[in-house]
N, C-alpha and C. Protein backbone atom coordinates (compact mmCIF):
# COMPACT_ATOMS: atom_id res chain seq x y z
N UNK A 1 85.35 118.00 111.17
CA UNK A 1 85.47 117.25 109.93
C UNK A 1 86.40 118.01 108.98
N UNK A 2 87.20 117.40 108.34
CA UNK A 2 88.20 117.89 107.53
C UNK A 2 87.67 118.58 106.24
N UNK A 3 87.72 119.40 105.45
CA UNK A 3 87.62 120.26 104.20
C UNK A 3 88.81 119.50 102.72
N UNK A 4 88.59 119.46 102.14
CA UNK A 4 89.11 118.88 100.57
C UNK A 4 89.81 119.77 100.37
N UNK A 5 91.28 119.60 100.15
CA UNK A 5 92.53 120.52 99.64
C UNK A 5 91.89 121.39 98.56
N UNK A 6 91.35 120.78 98.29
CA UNK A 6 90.87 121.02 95.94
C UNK A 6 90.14 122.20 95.89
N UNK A 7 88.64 121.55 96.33
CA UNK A 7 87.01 122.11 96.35
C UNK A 7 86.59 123.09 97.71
N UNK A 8 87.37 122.73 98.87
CA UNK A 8 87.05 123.12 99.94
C UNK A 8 85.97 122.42 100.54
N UNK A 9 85.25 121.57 100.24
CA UNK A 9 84.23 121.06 100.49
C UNK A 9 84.43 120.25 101.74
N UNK A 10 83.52 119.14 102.72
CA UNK A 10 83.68 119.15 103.42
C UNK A 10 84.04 117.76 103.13
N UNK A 11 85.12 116.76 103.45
CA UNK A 11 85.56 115.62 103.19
C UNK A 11 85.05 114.33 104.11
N UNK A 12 83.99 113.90 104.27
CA UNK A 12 83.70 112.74 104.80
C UNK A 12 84.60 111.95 105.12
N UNK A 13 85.21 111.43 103.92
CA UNK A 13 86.73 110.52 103.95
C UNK A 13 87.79 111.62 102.73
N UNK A 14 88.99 111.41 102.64
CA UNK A 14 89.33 111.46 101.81
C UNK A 14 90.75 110.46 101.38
N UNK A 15 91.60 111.07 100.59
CA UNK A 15 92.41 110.54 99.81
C UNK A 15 93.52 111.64 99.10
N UNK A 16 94.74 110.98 99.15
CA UNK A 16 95.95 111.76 98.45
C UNK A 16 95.58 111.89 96.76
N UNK A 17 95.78 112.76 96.85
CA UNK A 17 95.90 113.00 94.75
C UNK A 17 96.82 112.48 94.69
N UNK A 18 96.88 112.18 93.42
CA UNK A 18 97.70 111.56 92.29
C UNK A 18 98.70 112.41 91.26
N UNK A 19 98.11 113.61 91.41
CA UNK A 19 98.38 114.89 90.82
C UNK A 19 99.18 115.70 92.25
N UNK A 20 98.64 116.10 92.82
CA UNK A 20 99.75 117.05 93.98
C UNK A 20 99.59 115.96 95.32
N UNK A 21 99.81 117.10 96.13
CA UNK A 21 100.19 116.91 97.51
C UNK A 21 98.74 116.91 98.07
N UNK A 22 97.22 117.49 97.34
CA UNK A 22 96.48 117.51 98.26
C UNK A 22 95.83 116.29 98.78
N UNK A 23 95.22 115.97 99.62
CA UNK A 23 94.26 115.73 100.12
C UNK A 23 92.80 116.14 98.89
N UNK A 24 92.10 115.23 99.16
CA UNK A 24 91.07 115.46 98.20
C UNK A 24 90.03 114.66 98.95
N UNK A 25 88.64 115.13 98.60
CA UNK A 25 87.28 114.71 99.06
C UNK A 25 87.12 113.24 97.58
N UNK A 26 85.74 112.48 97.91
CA UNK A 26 85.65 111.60 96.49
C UNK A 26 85.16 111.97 95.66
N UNK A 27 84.43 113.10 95.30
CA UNK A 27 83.97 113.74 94.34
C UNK A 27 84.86 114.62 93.72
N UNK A 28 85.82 114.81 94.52
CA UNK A 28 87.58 115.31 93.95
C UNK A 28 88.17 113.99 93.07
N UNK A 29 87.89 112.88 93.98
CA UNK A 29 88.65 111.92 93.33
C UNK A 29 88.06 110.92 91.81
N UNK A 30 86.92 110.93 92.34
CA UNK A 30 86.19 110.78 90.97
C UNK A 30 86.15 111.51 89.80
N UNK A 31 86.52 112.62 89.97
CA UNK A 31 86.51 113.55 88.52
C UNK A 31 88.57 113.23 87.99
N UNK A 32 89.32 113.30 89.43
CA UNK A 32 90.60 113.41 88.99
C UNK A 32 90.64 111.73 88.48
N UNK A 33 90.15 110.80 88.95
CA UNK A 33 90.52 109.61 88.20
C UNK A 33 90.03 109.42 86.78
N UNK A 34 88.80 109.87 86.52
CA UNK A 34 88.36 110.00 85.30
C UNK A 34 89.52 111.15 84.17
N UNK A 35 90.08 111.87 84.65
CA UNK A 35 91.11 112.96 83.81
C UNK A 35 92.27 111.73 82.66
N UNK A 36 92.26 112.42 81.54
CA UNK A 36 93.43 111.58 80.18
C UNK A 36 94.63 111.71 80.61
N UNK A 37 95.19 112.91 81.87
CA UNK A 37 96.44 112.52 82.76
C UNK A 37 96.90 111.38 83.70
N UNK A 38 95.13 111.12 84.26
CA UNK A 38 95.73 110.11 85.58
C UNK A 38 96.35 108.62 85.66
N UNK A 39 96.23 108.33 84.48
CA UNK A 39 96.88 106.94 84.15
C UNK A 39 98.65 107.35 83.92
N UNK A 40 99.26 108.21 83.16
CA UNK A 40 100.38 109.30 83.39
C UNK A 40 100.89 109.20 84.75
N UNK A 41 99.75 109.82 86.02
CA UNK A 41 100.31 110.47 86.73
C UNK A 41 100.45 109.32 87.61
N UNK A 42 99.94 107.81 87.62
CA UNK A 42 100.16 107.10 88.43
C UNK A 42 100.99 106.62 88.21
N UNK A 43 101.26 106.68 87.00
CA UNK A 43 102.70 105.66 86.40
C UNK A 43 104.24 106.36 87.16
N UNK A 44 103.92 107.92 87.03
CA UNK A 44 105.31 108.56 87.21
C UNK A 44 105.02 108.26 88.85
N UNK A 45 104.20 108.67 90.11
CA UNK A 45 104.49 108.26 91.00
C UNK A 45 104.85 106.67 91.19
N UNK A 46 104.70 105.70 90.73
CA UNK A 46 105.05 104.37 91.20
C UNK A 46 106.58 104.08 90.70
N UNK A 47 107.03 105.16 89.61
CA UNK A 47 108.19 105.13 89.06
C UNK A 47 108.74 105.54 90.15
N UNK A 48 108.20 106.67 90.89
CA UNK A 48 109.44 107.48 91.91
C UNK A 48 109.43 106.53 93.08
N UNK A 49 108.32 105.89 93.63
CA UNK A 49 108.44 105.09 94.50
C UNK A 49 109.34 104.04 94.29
N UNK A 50 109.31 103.35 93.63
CA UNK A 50 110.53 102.46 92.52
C UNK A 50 111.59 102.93 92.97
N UNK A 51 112.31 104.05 93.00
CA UNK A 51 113.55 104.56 93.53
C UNK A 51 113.69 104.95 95.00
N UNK A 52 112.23 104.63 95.47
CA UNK A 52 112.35 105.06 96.98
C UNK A 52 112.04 106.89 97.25
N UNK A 53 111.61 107.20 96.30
CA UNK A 53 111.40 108.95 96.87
C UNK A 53 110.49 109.12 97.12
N UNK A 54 109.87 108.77 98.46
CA UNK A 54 108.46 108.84 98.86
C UNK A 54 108.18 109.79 99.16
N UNK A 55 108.90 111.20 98.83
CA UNK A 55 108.14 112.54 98.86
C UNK A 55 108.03 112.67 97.81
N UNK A 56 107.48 112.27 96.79
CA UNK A 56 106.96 113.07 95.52
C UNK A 56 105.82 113.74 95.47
N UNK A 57 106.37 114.89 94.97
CA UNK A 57 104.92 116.16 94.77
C UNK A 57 104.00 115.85 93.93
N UNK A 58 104.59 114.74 92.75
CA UNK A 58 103.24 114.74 91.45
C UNK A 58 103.74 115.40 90.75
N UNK A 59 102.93 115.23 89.50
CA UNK A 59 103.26 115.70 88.37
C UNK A 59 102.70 117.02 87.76
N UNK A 60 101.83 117.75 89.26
CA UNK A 60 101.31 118.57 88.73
C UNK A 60 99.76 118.72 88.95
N UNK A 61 99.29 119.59 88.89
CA UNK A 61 97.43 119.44 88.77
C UNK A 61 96.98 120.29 87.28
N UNK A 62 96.69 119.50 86.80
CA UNK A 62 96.24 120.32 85.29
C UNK A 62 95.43 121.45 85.63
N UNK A 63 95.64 122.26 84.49
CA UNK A 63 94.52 123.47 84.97
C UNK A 63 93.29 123.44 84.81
N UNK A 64 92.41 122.25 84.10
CA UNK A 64 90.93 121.96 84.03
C UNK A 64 90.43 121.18 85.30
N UNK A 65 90.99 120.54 85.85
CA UNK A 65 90.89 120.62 87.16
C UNK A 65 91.10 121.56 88.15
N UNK A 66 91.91 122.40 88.01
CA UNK A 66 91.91 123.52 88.95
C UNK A 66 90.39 124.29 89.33
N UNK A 67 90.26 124.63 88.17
CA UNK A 67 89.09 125.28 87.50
C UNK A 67 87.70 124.65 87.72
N UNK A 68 87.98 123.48 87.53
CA UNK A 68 86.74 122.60 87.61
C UNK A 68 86.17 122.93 89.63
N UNK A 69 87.29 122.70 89.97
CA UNK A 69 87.08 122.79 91.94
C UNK A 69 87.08 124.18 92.10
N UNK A 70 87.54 125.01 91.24
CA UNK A 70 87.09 126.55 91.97
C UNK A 70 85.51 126.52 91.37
N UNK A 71 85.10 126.53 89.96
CA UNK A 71 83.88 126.21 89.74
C UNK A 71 82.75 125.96 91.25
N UNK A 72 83.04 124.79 91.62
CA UNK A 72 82.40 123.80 92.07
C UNK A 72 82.51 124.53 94.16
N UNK A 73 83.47 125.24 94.26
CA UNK A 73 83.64 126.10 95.47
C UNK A 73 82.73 127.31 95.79
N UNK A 74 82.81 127.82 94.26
CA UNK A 74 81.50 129.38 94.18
C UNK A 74 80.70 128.76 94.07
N UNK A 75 80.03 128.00 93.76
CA UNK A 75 78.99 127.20 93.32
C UNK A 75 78.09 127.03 94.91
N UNK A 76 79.29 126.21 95.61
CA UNK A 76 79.07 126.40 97.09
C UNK A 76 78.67 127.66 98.01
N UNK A 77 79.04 128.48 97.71
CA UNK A 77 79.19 130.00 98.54
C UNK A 77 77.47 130.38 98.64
């Protein structure tokens, strides 16, 4: 079973962020959809898709999310 780019956790299903390149579990994705960036960050990916650059990295992963999944990793240990 696959592990969550983010949390490390163990990913049942997951899903691309919106924010980077990872892979994310839904308890990744539920906190990143709830974030005052992710409406931002969907806009700028559908912009780049718009031009056809279907490698876009994102706009980034804020650092309260970073934080939030290392949190949530020791937490695990």
């Amino acid at each position: 079973m696959p592990m969550c780019d983010r949390c490390e956790g163990w990913a049942f299903a997951s899903i691309g962020s919106m924010f980077n390149t990872d892979q994310i579990c839904i308890e990744c994705e539920g906190i990143e959809g709830a974030h005052p960036e992710f409406t931002r960050a969907v806009e700028v990916e559908n912009a780049e898709v718009q031009k056809k650059n279907y490698n876009f990295a994102g706009i980034g992963l804020p650092a309260d999310l970073r934080e939030d999944a290392e949190t949530r990793k020791v937490a695990r240990q």
